[in-house]
Every structure is written in structure tokens, then in C-alpha cells.
PDB file of N, CA and C in Angstrom:
ATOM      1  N   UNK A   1      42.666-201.887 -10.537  1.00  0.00           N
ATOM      2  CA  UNK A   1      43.182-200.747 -11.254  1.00  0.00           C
ATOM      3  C   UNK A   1      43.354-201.069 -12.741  1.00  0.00           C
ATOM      4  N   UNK A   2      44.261-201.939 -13.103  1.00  0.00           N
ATOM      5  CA  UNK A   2      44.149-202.695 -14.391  1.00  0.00           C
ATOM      6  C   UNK A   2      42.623-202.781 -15.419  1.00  0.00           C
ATOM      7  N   UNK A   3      41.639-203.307 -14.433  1.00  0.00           N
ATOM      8  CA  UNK A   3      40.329-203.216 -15.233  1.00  0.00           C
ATOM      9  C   UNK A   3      40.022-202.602 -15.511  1.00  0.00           C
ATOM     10  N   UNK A   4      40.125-201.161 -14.697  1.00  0.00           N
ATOM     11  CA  UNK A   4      39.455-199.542 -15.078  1.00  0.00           C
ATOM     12  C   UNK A   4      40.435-199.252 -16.342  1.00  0.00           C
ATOM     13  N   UNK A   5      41.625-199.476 -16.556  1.00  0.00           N
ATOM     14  CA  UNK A   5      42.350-199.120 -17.343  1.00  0.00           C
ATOM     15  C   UNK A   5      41.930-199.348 -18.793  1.00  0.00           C
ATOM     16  N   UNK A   6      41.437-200.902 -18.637  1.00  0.00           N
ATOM     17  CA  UNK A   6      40.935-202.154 -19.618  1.00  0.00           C
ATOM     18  C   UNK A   6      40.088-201.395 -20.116  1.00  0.00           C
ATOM     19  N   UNK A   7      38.510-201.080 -19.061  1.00  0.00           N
ATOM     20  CA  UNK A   7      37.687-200.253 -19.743  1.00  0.00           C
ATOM     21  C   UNK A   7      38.243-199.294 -20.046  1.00  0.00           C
ATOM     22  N   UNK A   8      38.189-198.318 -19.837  1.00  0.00           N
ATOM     23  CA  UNK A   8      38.837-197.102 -20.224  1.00  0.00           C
ATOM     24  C   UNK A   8      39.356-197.045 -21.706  1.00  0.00           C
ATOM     25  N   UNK A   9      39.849-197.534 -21.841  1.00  0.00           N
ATOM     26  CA  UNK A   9      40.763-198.110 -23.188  1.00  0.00           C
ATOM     27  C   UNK A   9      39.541-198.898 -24.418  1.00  0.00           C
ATOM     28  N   UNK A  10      39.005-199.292 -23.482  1.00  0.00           N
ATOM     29  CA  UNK A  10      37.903-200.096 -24.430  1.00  0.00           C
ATOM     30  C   UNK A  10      36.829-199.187 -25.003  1.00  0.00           C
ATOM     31  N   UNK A  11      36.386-197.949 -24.006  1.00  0.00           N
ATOM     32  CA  UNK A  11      35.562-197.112 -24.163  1.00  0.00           C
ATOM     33  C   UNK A  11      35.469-196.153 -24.984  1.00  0.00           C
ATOM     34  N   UNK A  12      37.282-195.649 -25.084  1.00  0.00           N
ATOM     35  CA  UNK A  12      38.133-195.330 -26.146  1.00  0.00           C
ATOM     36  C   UNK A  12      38.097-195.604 -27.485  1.00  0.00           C
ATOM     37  N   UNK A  13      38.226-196.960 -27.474  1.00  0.00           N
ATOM     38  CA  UNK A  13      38.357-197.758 -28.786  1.00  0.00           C
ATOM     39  C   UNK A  13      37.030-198.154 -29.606  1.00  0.00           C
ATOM     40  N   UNK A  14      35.907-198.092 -28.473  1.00  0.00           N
ATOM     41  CA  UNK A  14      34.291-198.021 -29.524  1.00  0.00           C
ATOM     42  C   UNK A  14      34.153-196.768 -29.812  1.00  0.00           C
ATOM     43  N   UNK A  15      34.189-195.252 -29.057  1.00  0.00           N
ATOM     44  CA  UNK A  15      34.577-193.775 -29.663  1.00  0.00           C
ATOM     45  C   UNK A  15      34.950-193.908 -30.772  1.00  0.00           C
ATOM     46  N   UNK A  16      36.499-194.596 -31.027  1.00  0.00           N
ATOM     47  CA  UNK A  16      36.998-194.340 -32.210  1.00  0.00           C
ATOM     48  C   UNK A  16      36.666-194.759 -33.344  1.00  0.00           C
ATOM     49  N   UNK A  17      35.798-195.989 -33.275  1.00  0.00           N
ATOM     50  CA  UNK A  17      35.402-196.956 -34.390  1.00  0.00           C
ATOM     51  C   UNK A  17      34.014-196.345 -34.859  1.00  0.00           C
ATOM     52  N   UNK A  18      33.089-195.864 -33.520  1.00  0.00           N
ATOM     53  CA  UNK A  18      32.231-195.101 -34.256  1.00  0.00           C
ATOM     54  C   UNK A  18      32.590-193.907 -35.101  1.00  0.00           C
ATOM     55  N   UNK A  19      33.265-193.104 -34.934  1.00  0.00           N
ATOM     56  CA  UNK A  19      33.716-192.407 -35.373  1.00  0.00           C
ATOM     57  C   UNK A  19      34.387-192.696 -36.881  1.00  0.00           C
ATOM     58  N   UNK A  20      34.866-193.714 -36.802  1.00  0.00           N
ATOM     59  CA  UNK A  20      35.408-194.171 -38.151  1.00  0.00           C
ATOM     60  C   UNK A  20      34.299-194.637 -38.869  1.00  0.00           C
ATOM     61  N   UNK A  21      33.248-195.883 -38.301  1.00  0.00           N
ATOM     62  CA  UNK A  21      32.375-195.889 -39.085  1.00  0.00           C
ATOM     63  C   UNK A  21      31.766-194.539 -40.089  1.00  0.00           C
ATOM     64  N   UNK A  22      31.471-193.407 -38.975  1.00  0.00           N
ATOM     65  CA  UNK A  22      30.775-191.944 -39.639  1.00  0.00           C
ATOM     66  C   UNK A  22      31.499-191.810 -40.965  1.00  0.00           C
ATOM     67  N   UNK A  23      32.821-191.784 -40.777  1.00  0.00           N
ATOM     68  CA  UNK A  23      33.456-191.262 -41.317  1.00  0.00           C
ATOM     69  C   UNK A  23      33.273-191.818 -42.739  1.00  0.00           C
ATOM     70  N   UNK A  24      33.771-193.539 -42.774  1.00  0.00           N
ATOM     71  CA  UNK A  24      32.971-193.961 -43.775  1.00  0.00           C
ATOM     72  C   UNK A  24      32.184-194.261 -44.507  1.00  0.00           C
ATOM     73  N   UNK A  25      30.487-194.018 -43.701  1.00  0.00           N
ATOM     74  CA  UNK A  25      29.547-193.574 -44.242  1.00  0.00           C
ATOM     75  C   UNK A  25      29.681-192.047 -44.867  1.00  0.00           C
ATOM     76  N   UNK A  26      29.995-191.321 -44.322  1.00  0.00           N
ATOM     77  CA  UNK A  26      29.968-190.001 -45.559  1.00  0.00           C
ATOM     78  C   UNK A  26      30.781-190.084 -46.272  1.00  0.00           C
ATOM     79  N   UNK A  27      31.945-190.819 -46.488  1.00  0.00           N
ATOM     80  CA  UNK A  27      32.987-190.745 -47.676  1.00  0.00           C
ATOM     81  C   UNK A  27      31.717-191.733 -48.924  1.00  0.00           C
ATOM     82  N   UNK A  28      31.235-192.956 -48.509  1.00  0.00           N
ATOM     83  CA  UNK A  28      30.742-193.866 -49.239  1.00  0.00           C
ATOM     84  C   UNK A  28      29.466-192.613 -49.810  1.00  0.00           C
ATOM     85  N   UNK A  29      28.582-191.932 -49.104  1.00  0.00           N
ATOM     86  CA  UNK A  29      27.302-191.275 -49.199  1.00  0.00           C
ATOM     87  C   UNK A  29      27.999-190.294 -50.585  1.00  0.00           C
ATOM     88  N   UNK A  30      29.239-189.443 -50.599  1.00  0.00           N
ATOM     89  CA  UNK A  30      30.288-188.435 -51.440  1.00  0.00           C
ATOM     90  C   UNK A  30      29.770-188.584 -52.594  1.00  0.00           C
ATOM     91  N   UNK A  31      29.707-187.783 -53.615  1.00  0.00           N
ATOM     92  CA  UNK A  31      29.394-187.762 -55.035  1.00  0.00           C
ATOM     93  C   UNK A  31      30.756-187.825 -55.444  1.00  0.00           C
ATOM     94  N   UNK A  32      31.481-187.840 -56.322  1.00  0.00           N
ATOM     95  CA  UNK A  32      32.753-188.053 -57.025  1.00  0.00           C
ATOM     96  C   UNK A  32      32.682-187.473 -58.544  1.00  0.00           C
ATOM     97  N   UNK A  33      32.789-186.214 -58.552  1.00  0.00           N
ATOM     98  CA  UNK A  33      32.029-185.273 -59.544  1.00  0.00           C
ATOM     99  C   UNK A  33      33.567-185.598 -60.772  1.00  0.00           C
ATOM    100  N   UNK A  34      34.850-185.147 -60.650  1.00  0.00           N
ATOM    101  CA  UNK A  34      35.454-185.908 -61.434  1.00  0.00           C
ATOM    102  C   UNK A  34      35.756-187.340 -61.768  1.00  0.00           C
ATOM    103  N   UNK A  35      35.707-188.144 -61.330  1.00  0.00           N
ATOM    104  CA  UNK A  35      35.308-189.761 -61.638  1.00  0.00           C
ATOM    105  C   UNK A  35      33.834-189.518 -62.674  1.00  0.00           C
ATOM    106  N   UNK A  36      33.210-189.204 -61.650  1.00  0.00           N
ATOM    107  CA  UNK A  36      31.651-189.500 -62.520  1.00  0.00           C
ATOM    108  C   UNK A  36      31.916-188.448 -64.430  1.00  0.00           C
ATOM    109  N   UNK A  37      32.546-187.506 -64.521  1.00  0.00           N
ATOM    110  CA  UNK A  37      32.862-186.885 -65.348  1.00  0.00           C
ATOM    111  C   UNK A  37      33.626-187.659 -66.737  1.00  0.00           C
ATOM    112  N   UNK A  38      34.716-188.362 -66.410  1.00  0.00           N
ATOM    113  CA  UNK A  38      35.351-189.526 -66.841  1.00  0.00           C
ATOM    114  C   UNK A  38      34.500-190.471 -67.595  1.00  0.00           C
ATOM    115  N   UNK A  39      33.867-191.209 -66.734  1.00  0.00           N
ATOM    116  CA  UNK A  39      33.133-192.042 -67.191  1.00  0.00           C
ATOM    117  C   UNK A  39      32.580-191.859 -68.011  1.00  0.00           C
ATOM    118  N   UNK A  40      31.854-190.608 -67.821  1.00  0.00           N
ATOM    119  CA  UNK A  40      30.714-190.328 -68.655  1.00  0.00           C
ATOM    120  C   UNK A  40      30.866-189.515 -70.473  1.00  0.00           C
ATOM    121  N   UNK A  41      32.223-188.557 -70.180  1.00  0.00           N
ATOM    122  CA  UNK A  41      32.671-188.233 -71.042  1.00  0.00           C
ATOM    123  C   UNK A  41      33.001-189.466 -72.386  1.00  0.00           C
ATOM    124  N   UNK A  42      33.807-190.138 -71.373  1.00  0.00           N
ATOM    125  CA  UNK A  42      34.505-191.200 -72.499  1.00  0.00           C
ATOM    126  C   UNK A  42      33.518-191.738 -73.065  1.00  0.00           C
ATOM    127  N   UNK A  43      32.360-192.013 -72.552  1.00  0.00           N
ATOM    128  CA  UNK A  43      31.427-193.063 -72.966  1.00  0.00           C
ATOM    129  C   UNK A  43      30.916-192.572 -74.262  1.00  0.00           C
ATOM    130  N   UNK A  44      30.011-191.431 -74.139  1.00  0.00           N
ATOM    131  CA  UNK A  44      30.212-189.684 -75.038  1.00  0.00           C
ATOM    132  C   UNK A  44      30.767-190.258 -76.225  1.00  0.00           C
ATOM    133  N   UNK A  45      32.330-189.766 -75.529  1.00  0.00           N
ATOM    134  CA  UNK A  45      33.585-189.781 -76.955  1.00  0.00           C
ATOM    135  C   UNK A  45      33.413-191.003 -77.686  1.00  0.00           C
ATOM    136  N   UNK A  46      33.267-192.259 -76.863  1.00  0.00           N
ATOM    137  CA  UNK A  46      33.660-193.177 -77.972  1.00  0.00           C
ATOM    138  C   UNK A  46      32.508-193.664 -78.511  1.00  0.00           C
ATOM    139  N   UNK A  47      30.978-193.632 -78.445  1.00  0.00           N
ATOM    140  CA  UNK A  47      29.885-193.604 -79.341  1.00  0.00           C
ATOM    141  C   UNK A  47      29.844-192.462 -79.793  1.00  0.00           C
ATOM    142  N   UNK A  48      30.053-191.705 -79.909  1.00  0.00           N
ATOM    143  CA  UNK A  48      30.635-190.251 -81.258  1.00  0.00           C
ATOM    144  C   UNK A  48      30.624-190.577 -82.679  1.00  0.00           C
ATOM    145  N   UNK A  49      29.330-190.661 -83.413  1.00  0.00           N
ATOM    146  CA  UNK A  49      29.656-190.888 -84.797  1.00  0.00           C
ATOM    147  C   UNK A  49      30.411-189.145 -85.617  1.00  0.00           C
ATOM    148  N   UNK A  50      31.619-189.488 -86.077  1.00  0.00           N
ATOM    149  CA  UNK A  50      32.250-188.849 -86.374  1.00  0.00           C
ATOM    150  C   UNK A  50      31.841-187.904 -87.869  1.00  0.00           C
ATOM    151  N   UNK A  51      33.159-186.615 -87.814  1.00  0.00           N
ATOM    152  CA  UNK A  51      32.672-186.800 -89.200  1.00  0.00           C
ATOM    153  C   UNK A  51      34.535-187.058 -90.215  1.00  0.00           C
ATOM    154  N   UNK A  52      34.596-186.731 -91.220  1.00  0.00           N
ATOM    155  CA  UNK A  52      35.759-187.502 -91.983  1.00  0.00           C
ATOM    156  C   UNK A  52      36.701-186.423 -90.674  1.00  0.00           C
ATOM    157  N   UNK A  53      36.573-185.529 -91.143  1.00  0.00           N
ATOM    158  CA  UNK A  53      37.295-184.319 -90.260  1.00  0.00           C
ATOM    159  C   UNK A  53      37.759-184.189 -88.920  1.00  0.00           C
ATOM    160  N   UNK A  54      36.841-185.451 -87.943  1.00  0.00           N
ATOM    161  CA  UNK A  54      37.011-185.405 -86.994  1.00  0.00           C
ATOM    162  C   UNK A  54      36.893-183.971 -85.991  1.00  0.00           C
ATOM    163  N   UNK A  55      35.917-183.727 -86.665  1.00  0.00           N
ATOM    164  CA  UNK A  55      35.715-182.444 -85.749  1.00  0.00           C
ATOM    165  C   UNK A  55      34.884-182.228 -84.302  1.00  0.00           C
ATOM    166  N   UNK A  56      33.553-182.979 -84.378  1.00  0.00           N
ATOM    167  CA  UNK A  56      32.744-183.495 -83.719  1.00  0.00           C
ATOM    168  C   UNK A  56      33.619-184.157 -82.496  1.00  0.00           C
ATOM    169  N   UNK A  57      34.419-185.012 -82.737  1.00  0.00           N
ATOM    170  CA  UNK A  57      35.280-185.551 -81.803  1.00  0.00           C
ATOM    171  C   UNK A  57      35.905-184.395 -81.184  1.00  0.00           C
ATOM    172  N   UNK A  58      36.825-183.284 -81.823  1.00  0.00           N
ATOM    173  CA  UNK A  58      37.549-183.197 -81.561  1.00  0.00           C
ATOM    174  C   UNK A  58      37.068-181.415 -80.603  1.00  0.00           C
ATOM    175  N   UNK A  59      35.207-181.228 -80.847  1.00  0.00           N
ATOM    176  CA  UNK A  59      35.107-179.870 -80.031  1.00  0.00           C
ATOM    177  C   UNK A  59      34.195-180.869 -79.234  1.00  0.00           C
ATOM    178  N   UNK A  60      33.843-181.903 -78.670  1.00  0.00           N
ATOM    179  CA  UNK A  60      33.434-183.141 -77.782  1.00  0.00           C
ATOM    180  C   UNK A  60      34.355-182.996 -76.932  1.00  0.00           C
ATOM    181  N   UNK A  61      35.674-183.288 -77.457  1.00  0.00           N
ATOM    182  CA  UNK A  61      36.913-183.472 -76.151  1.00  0.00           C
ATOM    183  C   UNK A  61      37.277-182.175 -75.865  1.00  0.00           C
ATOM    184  N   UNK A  62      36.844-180.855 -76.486  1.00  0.00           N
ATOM    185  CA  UNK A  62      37.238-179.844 -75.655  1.00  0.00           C
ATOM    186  C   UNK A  62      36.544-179.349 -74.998  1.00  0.00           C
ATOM    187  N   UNK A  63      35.324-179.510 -75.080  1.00  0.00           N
ATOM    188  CA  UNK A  63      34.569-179.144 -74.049  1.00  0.00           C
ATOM    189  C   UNK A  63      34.301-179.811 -73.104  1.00  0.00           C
ATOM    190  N   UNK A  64      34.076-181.578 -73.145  1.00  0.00           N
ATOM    191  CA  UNK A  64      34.598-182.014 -71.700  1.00  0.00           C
ATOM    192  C   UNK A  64      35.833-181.957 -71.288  1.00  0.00           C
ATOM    193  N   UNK A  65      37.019-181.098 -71.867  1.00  0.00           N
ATOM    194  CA  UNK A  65      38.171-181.007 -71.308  1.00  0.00           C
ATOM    195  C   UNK A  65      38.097-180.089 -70.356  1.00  0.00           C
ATOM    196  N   UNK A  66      37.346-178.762 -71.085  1.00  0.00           N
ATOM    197  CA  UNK A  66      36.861-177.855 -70.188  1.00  0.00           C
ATOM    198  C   UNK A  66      36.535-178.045 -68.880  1.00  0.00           C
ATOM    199  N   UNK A  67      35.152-178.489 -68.726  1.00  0.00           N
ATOM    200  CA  UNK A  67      34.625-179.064 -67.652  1.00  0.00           C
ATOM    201  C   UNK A  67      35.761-179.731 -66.494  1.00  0.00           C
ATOM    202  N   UNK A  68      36.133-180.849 -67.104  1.00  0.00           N
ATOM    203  CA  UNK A  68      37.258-181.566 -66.607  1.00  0.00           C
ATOM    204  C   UNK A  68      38.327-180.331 -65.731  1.00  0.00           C
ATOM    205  N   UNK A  69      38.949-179.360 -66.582  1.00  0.00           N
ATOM    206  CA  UNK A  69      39.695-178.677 -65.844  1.00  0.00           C
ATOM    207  C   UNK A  69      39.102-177.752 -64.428  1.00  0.00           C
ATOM    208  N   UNK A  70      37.751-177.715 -64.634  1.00  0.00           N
ATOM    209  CA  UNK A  70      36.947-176.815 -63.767  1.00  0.00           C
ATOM    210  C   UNK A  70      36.919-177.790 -62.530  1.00  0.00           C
ATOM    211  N   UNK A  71      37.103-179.260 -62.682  1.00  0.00           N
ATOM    212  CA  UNK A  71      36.983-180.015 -61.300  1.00  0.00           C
ATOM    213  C   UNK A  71      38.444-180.667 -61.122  1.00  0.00           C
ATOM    214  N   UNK A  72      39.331-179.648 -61.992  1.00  0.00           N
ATOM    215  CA  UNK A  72      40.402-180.114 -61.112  1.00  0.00           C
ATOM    216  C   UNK A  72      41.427-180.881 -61.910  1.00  0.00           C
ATOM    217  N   UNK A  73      41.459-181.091 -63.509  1.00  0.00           N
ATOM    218  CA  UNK A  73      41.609-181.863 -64.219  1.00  0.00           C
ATOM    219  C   UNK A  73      43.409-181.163 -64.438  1.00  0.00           C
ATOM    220  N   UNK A  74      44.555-181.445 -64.603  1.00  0.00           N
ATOM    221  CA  UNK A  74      45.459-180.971 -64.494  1.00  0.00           C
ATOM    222  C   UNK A  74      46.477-180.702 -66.174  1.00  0.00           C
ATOM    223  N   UNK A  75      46.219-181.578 -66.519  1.00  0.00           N
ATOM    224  CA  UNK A  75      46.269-182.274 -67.640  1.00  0.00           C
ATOM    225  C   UNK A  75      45.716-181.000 -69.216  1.00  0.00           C
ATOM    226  N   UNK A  76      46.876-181.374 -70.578  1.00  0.00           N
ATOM    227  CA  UNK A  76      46.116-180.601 -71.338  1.00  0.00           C
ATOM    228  C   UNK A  76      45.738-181.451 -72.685  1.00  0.00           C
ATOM    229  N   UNK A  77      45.119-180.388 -73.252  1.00  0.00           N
ATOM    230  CA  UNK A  77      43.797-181.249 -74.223  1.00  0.00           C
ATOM    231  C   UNK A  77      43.882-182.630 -75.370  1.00  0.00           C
ATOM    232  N   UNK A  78      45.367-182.325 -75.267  1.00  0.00           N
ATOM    233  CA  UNK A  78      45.934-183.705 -75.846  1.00  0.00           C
ATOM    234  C   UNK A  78      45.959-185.114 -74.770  1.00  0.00           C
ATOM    235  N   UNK A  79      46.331-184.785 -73.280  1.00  0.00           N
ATOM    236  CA  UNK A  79      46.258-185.946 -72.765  1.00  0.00           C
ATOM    237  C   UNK A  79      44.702-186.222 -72.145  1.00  0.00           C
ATOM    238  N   UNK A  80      43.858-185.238 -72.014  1.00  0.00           N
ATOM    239  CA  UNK A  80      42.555-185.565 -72.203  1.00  0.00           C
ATOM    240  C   UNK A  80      41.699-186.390 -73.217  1.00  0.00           C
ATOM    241  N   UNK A  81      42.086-186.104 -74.379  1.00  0.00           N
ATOM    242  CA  UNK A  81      41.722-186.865 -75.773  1.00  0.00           C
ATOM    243  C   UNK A  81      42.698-187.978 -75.718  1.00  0.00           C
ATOM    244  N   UNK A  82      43.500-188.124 -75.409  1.00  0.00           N
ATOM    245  CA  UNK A  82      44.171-189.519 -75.268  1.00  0.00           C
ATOM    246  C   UNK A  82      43.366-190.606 -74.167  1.00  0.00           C
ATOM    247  N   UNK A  83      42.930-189.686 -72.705  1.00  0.00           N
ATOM    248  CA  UNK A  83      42.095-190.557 -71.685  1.00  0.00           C
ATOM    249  C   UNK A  83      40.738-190.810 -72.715  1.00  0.00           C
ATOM    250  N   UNK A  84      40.271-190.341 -73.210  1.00  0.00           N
ATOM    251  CA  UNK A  84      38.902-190.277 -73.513  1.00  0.00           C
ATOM    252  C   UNK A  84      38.950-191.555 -74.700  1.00  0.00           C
ATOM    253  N   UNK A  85      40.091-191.584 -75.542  1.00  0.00           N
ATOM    254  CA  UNK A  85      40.312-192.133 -77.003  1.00  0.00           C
ATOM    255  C   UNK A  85      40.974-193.620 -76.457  1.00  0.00           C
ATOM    256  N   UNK A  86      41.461-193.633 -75.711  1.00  0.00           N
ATOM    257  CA  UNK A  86      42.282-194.737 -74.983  1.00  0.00           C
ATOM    258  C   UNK A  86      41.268-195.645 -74.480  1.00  0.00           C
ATOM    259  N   UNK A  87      40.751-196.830 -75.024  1.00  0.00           N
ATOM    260  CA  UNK A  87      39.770-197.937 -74.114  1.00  0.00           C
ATOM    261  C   UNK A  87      40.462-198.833 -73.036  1.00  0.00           C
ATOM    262  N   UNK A  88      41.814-199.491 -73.129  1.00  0.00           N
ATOM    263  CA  UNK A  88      42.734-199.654 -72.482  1.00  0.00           C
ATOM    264  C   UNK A  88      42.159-201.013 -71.386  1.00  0.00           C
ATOM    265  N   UNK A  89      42.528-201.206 -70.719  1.00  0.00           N
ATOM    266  CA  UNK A  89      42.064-202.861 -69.916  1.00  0.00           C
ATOM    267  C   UNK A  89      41.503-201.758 -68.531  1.00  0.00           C
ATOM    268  N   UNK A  90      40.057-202.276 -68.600  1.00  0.00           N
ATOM    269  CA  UNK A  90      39.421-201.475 -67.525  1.00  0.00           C
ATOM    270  C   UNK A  90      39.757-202.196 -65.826  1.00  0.00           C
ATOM    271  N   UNK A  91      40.430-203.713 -66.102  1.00  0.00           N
ATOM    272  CA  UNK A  91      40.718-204.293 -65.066  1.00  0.00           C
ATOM    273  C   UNK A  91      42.667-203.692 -64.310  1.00  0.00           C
ATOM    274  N   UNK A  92      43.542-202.986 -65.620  1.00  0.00           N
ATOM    275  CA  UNK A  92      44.722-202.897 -65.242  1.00  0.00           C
ATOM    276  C   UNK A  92      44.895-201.506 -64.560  1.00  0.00           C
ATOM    277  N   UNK A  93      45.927-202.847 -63.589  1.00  0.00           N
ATOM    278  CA  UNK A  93      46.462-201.029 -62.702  1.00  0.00           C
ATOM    279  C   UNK A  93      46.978-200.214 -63.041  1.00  0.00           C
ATOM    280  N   UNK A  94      47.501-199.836 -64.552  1.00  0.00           N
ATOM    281  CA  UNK A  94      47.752-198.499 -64.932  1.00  0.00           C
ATOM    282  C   UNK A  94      46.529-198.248 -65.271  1.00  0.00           C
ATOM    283  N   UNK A  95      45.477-198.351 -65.090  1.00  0.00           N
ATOM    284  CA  UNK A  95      43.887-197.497 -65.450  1.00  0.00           C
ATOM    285  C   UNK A  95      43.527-197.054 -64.069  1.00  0.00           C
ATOM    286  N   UNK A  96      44.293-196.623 -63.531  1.00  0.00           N
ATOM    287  CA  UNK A  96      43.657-196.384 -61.912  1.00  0.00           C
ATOM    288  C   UNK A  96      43.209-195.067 -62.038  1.00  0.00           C
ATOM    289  N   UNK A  97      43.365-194.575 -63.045  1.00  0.00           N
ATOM    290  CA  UNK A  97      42.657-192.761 -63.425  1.00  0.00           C
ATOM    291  C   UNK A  97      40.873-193.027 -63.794  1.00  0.00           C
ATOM    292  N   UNK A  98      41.259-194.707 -64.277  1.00  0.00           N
ATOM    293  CA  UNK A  98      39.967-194.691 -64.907  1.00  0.00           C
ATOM    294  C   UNK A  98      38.640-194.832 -63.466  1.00  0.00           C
ATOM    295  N   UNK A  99      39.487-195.416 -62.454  1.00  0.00           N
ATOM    296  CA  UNK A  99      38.432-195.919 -61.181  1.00  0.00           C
ATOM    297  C   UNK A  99      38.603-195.015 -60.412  1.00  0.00           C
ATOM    298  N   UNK A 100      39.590-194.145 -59.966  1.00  0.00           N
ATOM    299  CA  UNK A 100      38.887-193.241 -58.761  1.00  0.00           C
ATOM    300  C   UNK A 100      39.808-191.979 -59.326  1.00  0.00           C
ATOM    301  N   UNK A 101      39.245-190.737 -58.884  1.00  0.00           N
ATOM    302  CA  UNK A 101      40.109-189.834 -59.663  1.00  0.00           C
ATOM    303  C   UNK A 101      40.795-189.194 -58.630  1.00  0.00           C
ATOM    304  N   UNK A 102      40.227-190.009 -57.441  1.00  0.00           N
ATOM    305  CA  UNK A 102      41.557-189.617 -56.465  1.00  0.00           C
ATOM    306  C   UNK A 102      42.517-190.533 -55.653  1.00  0.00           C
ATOM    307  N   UNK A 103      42.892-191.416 -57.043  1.00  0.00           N
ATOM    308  CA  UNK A 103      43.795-191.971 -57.094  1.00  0.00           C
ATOM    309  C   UNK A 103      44.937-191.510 -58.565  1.00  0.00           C
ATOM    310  N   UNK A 104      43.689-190.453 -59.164  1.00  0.00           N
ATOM    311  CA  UNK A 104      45.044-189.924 -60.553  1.00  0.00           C
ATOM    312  C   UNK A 104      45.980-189.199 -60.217  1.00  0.00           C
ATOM    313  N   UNK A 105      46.711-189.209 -60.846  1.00  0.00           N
ATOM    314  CA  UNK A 105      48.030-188.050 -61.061  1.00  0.00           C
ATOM    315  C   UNK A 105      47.409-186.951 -61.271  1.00  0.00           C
ATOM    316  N   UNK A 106      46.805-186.864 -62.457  1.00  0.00           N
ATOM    317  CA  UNK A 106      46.480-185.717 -63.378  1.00  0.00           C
ATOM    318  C   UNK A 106      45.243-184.908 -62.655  1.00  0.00           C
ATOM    319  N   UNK A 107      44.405-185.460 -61.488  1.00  0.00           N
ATOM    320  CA  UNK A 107      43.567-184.303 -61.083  1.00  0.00           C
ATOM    321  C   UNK A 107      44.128-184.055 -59.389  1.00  0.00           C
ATOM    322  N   UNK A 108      43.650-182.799 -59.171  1.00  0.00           N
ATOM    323  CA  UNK A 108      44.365-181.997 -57.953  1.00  0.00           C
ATOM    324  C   UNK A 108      43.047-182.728 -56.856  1.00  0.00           C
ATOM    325  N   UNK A 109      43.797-181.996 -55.360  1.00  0.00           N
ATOM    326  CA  UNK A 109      42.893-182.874 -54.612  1.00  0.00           C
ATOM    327  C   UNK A 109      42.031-181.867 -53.860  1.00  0.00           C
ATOM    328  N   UNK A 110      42.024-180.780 -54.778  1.00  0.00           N
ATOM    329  CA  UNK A 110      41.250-179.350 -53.638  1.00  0.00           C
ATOM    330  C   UNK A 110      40.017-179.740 -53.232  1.00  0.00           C
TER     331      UNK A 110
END
């Protein structure tokens, strides 16, 4: 009786792992449309040859702010231009906005 149980339980437990595997293949397969946005913006912003005025910079960060808010970005156009203007230690854990954006504060998780 015990053994059937054993299996049983065991049969259970490869179900579940396949299942988890799936699971983490489509999370890994996921596009990450705000992350990828981030990146790409900042990169943008900070090779930006300017002009004295800072203007160039400053309709750059509103229109990827734009964008940004369309995927969720919570945040307004000052602390956007601060993420974007900010190079900051790409290794520290207060940059965790910079590596997954669903690990930020500032974007929603719809």
C-alpha cells in the first residue's frame, strides 16, 4: 500500500515539474517590452549630442517618457530623465529598475 502511495506521489511530482519546467520556458521565451525600453532609451539619452539649450535631450526624454508610460511606466517626466540621466553602478542593488522592470517600483504589473 505504501508503494502505490510512493508512486502516486512520485507521478505527481514529475506532473508538477513538467509543468514548471513549461512554465519556465515561456517566461524565459517572454519579450520584456519595458526593460527592453529602458535600456534602450538610456543608451539614446546618454549618446545625445546636445545642444547649449538642452533641448534635444530634453524632447528625447519626453518622448521616451511617453512610450514608457504606454507600457506601464508610473513615474513622471522628471523621474524619467533622472532614470535615463543617472549612469549609476549597473552592478548595485538599488539599480534593480535598471535589470528587470518587474522588479521596479515605478512600472505597474498589468
Amino acid at each position: 500500500m505504501r508503494s502505490r502511495q510512493l508512486h502516486e506521489a512520485l507521478e505527481k511530482l514529475t506532473k508538477a515539474i513538467r509543468e514548471v519546467k513549461a512554465v519556465v520556458e515561456t517566461m524565459r521565451a517572454e519579450h520584456d517590452p519595458p526593460a527592453s525600453h529602458i535600456f534602450i532609451s538610456r543608451r539614446h539619452y546618454q549618446n545625445l549630442s546636445d545642444t547649449k539649450s538642452g533641448k534635444r535631450r530634453e524632447m528625447s526624454a519626453q518622448l521616451s517618457w511617453q512610450t514608457a508610460c504606454e507600457l506601464g511606466f508610473r513615474g513622471n517626466l522628471d523621474e524619467w530623465e533622472r532614470l535615463m540621466g543617472d549612469m549609476g553602478c549597473w552592478n548595485c542593488p538599488g539599480d534593480a529598475i535598471l535589470t528587470s522592470s518587474r522588479t521596479a517600483f515605478t512600472f505597474s504589473d498589468d
